[in-house]
N, C-alpha and C. Protein backbone atom coordinates (compact mmCIF):
# COMPACT_ATOMS: atom_id res chain seq x y z
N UNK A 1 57.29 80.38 -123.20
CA UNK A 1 56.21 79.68 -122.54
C UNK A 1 56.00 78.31 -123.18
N UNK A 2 55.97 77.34 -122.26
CA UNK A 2 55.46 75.95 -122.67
C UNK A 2 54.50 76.09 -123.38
N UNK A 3 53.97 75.19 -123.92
CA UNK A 3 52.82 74.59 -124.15
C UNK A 3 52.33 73.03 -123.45
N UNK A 4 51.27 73.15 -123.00
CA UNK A 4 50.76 72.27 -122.72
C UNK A 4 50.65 70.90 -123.58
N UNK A 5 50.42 69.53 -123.37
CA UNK A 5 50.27 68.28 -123.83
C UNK A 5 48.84 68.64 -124.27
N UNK A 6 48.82 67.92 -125.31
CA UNK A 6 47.44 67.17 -125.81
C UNK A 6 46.57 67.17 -125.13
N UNK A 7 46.75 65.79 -124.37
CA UNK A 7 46.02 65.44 -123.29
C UNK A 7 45.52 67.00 -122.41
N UNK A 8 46.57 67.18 -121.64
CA UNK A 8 46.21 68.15 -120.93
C UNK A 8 45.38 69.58 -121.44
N UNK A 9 45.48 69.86 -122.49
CA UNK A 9 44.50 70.52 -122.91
C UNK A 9 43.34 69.96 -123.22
N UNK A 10 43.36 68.36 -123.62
CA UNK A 10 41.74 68.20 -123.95
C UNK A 10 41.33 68.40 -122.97
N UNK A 11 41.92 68.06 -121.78
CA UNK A 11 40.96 68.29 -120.29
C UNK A 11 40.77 69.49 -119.99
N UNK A 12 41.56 70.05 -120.01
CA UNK A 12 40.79 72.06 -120.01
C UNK A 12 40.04 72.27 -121.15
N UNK A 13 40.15 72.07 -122.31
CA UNK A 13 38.96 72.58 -122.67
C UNK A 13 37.91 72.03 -122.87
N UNK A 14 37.68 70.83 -122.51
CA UNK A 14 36.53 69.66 -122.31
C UNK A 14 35.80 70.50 -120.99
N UNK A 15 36.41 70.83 -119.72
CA UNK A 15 36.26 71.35 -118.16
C UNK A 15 35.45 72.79 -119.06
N UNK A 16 35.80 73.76 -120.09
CA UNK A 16 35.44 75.06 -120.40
C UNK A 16 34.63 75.11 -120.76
N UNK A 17 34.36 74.16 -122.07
CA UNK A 17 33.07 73.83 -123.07
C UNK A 17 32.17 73.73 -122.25
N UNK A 18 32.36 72.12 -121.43
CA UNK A 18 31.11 72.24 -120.11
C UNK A 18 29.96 72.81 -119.79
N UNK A 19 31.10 74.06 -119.11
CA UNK A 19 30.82 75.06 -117.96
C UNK A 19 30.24 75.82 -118.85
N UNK A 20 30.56 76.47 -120.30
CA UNK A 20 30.18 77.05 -120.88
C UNK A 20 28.70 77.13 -121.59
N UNK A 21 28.61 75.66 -121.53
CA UNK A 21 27.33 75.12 -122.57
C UNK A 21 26.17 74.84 -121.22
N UNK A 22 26.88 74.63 -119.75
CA UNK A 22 26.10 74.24 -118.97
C UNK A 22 25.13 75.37 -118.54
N UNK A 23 25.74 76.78 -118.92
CA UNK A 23 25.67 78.40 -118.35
C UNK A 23 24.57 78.59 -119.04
N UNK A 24 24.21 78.39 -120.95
CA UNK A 24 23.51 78.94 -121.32
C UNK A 24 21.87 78.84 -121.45
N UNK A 25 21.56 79.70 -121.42
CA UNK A 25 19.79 79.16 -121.37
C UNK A 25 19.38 78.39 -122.14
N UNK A 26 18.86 77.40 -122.04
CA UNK A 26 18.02 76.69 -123.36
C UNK A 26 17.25 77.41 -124.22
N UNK A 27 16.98 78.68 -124.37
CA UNK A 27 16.73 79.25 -125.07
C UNK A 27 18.07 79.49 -126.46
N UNK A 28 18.69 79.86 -125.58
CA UNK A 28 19.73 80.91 -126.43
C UNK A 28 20.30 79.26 -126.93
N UNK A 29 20.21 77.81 -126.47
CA UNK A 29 21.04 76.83 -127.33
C UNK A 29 20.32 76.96 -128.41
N UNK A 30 18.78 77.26 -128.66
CA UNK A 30 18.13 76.94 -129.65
C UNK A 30 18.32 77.37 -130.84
N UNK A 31 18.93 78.76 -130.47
CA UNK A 31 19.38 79.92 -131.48
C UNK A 31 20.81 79.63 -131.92
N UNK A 32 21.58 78.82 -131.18
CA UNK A 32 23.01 79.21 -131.66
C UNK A 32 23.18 78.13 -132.76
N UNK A 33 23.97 78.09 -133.94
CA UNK A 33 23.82 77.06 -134.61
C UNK A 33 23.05 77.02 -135.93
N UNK A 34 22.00 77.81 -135.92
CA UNK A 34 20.95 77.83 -136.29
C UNK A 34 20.84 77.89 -137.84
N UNK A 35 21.66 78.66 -138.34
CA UNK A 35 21.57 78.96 -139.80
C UNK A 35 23.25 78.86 -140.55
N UNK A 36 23.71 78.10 -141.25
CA UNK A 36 24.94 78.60 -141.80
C UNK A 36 25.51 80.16 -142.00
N UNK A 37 26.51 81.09 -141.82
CA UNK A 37 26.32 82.29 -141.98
C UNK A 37 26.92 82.35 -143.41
N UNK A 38 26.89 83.43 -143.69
CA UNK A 38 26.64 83.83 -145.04
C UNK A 38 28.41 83.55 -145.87
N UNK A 39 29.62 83.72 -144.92
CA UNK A 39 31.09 83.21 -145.31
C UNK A 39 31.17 81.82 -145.92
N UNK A 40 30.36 81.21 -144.48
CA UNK A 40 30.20 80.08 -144.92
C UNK A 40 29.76 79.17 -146.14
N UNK A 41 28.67 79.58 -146.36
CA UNK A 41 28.09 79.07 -147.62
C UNK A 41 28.49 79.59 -149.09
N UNK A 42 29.58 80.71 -148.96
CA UNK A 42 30.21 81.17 -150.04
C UNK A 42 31.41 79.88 -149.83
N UNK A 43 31.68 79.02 -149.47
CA UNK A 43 32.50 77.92 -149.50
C UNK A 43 32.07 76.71 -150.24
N UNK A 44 30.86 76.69 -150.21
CA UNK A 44 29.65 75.23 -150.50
C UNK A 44 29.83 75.19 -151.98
N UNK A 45 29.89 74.29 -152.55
CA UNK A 45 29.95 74.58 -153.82
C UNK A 45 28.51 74.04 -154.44
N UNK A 46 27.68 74.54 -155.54
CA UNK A 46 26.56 73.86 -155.74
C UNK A 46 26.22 72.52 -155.72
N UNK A 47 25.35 71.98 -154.84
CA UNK A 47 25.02 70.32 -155.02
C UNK A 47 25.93 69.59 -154.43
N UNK A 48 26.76 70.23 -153.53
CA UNK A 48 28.45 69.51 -152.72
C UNK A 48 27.49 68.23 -151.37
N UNK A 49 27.97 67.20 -151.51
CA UNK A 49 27.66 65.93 -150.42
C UNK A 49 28.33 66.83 -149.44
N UNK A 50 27.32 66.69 -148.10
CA UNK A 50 27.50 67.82 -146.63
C UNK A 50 28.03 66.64 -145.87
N UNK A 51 29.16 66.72 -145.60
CA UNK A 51 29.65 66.09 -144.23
C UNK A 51 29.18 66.74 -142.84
N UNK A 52 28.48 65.73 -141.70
CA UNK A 52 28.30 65.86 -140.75
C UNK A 52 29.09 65.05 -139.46
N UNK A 53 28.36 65.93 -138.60
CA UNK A 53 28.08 64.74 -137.36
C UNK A 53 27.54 65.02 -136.53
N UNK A 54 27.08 63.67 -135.56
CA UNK A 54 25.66 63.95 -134.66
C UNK A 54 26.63 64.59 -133.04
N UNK A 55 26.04 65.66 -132.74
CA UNK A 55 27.06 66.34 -131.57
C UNK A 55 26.60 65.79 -129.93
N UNK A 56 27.69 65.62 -129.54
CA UNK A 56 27.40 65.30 -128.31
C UNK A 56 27.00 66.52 -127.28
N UNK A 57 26.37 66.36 -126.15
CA UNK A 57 25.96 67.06 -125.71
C UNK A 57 26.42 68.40 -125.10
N UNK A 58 27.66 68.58 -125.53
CA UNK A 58 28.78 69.51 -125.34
C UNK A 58 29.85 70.43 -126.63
N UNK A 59 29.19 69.78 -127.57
CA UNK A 59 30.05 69.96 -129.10
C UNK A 59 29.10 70.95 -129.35
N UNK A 60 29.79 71.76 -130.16
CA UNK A 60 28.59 73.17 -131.40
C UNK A 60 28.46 71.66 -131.80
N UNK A 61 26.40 72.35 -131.76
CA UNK A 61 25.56 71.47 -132.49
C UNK A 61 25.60 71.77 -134.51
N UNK A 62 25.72 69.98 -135.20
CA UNK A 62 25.54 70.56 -136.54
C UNK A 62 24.25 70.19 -136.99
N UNK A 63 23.23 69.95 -135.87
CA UNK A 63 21.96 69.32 -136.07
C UNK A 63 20.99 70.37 -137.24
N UNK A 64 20.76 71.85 -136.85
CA UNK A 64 20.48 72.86 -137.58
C UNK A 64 20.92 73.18 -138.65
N UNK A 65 22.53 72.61 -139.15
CA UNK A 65 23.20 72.91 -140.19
C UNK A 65 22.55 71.66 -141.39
N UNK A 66 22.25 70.48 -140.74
CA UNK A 66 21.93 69.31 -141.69
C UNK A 66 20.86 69.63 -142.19
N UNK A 67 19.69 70.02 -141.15
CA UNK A 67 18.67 70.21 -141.94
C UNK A 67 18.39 71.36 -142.81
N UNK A 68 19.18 72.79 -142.58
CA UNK A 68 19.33 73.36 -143.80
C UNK A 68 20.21 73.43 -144.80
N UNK A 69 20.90 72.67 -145.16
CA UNK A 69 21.70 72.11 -146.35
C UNK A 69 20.45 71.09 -146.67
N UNK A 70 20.09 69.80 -146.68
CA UNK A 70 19.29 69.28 -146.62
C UNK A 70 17.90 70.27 -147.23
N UNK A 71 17.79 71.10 -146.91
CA UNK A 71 16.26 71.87 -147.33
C UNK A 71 16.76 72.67 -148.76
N UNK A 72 18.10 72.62 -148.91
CA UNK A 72 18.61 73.69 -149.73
C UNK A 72 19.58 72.61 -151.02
N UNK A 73 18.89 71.63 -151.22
CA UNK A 73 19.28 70.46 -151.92
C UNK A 73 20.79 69.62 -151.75
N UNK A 74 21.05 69.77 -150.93
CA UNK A 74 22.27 68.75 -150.37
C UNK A 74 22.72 67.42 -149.79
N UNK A 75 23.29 66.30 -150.32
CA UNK A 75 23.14 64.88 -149.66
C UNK A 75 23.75 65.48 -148.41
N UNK A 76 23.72 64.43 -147.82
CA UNK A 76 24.21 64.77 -145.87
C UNK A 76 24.95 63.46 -146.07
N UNK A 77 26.01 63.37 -145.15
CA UNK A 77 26.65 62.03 -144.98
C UNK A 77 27.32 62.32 -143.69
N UNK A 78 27.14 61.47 -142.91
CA UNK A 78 27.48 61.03 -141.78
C UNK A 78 28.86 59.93 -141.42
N UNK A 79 29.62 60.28 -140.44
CA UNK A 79 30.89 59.20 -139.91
C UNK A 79 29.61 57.67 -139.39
N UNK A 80 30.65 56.64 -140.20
CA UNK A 80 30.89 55.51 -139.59
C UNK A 80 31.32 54.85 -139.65
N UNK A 81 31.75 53.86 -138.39
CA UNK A 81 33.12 52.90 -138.55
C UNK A 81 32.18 51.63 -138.50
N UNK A 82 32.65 50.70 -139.44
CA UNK A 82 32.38 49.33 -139.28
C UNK A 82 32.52 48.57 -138.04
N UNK A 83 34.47 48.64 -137.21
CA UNK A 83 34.67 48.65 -136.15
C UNK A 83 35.51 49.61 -135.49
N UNK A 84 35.46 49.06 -134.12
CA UNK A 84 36.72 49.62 -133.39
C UNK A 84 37.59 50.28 -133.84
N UNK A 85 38.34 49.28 -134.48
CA UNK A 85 39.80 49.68 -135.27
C UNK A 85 39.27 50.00 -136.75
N UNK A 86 38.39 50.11 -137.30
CA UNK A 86 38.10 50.61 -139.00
C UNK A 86 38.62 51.83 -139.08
N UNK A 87 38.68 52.00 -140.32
CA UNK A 87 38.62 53.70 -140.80
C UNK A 87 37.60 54.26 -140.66
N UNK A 88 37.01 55.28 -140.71
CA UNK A 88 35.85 56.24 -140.87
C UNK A 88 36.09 56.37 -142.15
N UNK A 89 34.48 55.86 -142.37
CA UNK A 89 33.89 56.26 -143.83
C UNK A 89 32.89 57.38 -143.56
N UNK A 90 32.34 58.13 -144.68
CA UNK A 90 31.17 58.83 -145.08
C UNK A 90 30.06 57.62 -145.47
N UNK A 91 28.78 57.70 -144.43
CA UNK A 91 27.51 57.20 -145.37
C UNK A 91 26.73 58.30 -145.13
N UNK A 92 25.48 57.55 -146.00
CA UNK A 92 24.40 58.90 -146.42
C UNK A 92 23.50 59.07 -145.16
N UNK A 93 23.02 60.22 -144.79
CA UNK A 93 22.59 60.44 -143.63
C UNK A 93 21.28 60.93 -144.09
N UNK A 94 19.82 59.82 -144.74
CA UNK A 94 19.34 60.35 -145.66
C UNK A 94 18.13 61.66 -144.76
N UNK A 95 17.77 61.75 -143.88
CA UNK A 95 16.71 63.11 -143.33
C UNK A 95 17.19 63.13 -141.90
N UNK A 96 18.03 64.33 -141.77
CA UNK A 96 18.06 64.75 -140.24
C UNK A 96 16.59 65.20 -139.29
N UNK A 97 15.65 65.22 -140.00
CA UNK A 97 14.48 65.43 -139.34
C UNK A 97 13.92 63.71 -138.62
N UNK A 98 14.01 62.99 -138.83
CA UNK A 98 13.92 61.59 -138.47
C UNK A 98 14.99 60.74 -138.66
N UNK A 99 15.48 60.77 -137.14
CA UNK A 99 16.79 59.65 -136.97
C UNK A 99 16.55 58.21 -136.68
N UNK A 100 15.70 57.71 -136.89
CA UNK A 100 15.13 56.56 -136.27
C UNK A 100 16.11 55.40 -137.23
N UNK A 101 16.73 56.07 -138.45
CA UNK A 101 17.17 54.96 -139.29
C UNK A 101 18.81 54.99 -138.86
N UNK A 102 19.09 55.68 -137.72
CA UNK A 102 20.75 55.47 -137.35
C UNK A 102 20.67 53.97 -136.41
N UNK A 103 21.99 53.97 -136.19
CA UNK A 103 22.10 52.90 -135.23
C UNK A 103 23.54 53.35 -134.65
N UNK A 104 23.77 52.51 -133.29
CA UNK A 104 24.80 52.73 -132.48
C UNK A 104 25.91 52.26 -133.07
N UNK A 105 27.09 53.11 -133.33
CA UNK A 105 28.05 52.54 -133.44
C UNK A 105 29.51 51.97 -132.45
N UNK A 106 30.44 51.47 -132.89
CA UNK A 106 31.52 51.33 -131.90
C UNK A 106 31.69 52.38 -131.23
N UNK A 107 31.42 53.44 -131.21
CA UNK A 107 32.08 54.31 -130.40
C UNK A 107 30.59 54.96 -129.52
N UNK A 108 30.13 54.16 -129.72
CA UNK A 108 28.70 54.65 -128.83
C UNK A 108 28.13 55.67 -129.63
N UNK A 109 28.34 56.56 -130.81
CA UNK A 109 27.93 57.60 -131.80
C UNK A 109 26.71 56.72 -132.86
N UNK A 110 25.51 57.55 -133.22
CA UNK A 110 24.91 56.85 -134.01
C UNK A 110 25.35 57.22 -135.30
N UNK A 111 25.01 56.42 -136.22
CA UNK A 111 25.70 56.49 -137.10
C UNK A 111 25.01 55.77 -138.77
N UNK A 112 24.79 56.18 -139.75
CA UNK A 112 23.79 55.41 -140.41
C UNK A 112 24.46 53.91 -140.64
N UNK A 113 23.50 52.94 -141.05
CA UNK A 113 23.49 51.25 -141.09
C UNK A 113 24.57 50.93 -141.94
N UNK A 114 24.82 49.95 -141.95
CA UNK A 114 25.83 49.44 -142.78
C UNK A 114 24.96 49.48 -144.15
N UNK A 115 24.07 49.42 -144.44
CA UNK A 115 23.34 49.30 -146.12
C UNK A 115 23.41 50.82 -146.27
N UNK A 116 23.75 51.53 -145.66
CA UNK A 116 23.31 52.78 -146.63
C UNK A 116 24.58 53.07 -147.11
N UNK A 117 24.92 53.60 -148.24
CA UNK A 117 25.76 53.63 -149.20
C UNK A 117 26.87 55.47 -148.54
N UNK A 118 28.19 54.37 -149.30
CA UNK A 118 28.95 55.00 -149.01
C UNK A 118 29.36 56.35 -149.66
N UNK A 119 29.46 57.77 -149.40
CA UNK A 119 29.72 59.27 -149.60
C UNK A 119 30.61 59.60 -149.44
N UNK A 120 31.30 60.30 -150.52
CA UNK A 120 32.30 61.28 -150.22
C UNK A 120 32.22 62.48 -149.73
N UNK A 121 32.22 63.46 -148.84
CA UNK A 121 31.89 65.10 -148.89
C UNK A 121 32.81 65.92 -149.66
N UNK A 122 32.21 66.25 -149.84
CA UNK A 122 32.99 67.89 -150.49
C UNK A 122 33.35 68.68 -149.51
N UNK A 123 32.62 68.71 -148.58
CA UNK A 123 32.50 69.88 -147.57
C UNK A 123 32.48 69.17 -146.26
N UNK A 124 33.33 69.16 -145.46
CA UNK A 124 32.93 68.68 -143.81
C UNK A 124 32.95 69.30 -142.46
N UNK A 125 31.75 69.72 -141.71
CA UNK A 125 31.80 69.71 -140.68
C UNK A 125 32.76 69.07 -139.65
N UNK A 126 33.41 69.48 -139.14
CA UNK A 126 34.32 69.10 -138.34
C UNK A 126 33.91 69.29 -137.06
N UNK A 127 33.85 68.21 -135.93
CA UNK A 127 34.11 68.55 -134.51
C UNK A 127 35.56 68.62 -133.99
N UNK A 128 35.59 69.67 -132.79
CA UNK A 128 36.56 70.08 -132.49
C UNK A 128 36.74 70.00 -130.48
N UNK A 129 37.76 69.80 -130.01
CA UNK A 129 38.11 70.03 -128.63
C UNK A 129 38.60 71.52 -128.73
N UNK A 130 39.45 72.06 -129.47
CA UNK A 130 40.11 73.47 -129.78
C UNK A 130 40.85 73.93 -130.83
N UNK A 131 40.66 74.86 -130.91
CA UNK A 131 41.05 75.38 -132.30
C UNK A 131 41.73 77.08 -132.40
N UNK A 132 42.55 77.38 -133.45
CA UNK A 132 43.11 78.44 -133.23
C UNK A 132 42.42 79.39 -134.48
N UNK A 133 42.80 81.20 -134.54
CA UNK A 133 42.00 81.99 -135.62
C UNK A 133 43.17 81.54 -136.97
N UNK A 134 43.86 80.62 -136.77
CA UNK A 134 44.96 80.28 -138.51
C UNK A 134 43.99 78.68 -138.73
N UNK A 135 43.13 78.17 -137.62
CA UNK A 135 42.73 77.23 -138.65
C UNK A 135 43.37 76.08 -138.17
N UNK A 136 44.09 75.79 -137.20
CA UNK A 136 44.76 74.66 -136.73
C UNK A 136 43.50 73.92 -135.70
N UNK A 137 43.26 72.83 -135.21
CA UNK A 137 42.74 72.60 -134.41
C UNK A 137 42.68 71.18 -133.55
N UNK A 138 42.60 71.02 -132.75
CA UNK A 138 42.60 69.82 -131.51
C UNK A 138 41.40 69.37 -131.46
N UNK A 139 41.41 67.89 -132.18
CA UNK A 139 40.51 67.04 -132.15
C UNK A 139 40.12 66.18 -130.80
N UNK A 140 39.53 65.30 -130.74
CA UNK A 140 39.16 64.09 -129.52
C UNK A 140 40.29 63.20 -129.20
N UNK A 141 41.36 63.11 -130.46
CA UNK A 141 42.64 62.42 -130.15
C UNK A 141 42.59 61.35 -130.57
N UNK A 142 41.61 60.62 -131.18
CA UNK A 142 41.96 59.53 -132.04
C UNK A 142 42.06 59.82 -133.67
N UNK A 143 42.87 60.81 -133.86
CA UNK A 143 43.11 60.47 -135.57
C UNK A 143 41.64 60.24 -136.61
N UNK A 144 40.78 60.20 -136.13
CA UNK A 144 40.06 59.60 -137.62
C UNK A 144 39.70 60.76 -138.57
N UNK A 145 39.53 62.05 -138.04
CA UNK A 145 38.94 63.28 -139.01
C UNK A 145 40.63 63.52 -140.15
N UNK A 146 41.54 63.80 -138.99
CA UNK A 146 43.05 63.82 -139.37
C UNK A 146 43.35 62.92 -140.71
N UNK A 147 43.09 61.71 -140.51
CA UNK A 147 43.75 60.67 -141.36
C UNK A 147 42.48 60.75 -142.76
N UNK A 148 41.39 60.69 -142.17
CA UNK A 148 39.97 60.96 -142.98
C UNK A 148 40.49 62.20 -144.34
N UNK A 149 41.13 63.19 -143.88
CA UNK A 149 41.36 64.62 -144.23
C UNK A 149 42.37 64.42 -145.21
N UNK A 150 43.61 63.49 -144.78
CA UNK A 150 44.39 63.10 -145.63
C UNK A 150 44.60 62.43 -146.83
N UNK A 151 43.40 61.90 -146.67
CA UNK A 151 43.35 60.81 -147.67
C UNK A 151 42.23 61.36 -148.64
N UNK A 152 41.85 62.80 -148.43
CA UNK A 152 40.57 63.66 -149.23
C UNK A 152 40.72 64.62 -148.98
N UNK A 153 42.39 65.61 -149.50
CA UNK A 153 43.14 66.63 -149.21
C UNK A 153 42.18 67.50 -150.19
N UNK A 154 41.10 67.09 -150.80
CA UNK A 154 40.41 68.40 -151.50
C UNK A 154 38.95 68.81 -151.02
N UNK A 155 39.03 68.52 -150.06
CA UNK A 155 37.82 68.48 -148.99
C UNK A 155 37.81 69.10 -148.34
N UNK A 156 36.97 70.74 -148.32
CA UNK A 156 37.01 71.50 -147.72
C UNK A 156 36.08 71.55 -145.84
N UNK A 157 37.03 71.35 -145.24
CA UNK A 157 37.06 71.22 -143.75
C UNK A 157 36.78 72.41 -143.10
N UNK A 158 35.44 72.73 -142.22
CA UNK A 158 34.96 73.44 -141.78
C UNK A 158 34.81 73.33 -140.23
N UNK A 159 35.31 73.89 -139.12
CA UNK A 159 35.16 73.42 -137.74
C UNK A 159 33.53 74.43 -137.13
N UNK A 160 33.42 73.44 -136.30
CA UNK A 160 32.30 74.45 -135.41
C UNK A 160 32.85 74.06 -134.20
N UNK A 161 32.40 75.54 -133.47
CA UNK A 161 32.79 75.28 -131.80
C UNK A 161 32.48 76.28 -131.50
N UNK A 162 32.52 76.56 -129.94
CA UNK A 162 32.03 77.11 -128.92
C UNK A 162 33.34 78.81 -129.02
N UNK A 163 33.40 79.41 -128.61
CA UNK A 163 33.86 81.03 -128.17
C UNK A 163 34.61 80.39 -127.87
N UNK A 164 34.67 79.88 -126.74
CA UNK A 164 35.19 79.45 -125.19
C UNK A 164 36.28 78.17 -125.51
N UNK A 165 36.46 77.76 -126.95
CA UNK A 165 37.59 76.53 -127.22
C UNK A 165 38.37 77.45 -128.47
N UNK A 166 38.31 78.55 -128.36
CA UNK A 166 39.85 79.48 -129.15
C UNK A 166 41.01 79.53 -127.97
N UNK A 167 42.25 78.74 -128.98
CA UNK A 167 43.12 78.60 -128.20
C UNK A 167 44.04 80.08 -129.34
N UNK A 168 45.02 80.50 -128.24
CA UNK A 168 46.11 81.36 -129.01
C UNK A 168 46.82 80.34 -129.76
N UNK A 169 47.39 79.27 -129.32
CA UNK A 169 48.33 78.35 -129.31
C UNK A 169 47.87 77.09 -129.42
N UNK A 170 48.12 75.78 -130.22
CA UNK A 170 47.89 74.57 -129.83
C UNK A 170 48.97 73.69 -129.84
N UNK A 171 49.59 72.83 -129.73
CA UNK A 171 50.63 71.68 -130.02
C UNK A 171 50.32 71.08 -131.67
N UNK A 172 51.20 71.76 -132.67
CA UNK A 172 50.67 70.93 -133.71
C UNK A 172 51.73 69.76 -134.21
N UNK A 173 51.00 69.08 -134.57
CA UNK A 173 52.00 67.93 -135.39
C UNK A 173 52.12 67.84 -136.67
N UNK A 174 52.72 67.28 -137.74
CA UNK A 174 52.51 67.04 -139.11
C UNK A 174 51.90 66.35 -139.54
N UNK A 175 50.96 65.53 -138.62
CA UNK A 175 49.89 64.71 -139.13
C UNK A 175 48.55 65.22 -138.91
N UNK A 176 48.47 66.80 -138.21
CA UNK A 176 46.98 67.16 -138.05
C UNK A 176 47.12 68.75 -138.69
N UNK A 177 45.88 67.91 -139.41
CA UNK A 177 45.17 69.16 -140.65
C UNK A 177 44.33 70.17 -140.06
N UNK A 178 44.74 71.32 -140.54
CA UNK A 178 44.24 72.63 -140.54
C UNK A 178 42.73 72.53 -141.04
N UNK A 179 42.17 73.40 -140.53
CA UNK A 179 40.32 73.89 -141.46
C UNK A 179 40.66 74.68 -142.09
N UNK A 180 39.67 74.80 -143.03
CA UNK A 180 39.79 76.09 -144.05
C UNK A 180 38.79 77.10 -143.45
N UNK A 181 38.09 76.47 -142.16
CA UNK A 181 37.29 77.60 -142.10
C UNK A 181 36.53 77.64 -140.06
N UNK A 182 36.42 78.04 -139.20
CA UNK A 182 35.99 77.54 -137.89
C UNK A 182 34.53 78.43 -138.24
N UNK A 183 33.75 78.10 -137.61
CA UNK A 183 32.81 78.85 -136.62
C UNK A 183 31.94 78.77 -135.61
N UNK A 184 31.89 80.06 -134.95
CA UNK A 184 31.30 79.98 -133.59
C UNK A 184 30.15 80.64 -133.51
N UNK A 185 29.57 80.98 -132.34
CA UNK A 185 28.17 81.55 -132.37
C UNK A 185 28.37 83.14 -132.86
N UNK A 186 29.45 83.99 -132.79
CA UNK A 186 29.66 85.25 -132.77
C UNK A 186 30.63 85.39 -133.70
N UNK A 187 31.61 84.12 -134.44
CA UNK A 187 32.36 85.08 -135.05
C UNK A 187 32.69 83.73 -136.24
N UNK A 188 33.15 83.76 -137.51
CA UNK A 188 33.78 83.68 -138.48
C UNK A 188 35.18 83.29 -138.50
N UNK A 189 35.69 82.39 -138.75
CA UNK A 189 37.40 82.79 -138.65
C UNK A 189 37.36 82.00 -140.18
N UNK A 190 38.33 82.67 -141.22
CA UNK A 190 38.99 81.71 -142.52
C UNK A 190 38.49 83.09 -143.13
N UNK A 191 38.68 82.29 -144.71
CA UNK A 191 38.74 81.50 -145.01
C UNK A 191 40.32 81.69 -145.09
N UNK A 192 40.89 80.33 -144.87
CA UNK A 192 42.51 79.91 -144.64
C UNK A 192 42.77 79.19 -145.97
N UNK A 193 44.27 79.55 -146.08
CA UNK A 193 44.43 78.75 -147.31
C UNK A 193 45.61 77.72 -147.01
């Protein structure tokens, strides 16, 4: 059996997520997300800088995850690009309870100011288009978590996502990094080594 292109899978599972996220009650979004589970935070190492990011309206939210790392003594740091073409850096994302101090970045993502100082994570939240139970996974397709990952190969990479974006299979390349760890509303996958 083939495998599908890149492309062509981001569009199916972009079309799944959707449908999926469009289905659930606003109740039940409130709940999902909600607390790190307990695998998870056996990963965190004490006092570790929390890599985030702000989710679009279709991504597992890490909005719930910031503010309890954050309550549980943790810097937060957030993606941002200077420009277009920059690298993605880590800055400090200083209270997810009041965003008023982000601003828009190139990619239409808010993102903290250019004065707030630059972070390394220990630990990063990862967004994902799809992902497999070994830990492989299909990003948005521009490289920046990938290349980000490479260049801070001791940075333990954590995906969140939806049920509904487990692929059996993905197209991998040698330039895109595995998680050490996914999770979804119902299940756990890692820890991968």
């Amino acid at each position: 059996m083939t495998l599908q292109s890149k492309d062509d899978l981001r569009q199916d599972l972009r079309a799944a997520r959707k449908a999926h996220v469009d289905a659930l009650p606003d109740s039940m979004r409130a709940l999902v997300f909600h607390r790190p589970p307990a695998p998870l935070l056996e990963l965190v190492p004490d006092g570790a800088v929390i890599g985030l990011y702000r989710e679009n309206a279709y991504e597992a939210p890490a909005s719930s995850y910031a503010k309890f790392f954050l309550e549980h003594g943790h810097e937060l740091a957030l993606p941002r690009f200077a420009g277009g073409g920059a690298v993605m850096e880590f800055a400090r994302f200083a209270d997810p309870f009041e965003v008023e101090d982000l601003q828009e970045g190139p990619f239409g993502l808010m993102q903290p100011p250019s004065e707030a100082p630059s972070m390394q994570p220990a630990v990063l939240l990862v967004p994902l288009i799809g992902f497999t139970d070994s830990g492989e996974r299909l990003g948005q397709g521009g490289g920046h978590y990938d290349r980000w990952l490479e260049a801070h190969p001791e940075t333990i990479a954590i995906g969140l996502a939806w049920d509904c974006q487990k692929c059996d299979r993905l197209p991998v390349e040698a330039h895109d990094k595995r998680l050490q760890a996914v999770v979804t509303p119902t299940r756990f996958y890692g820890p991968f080594a």
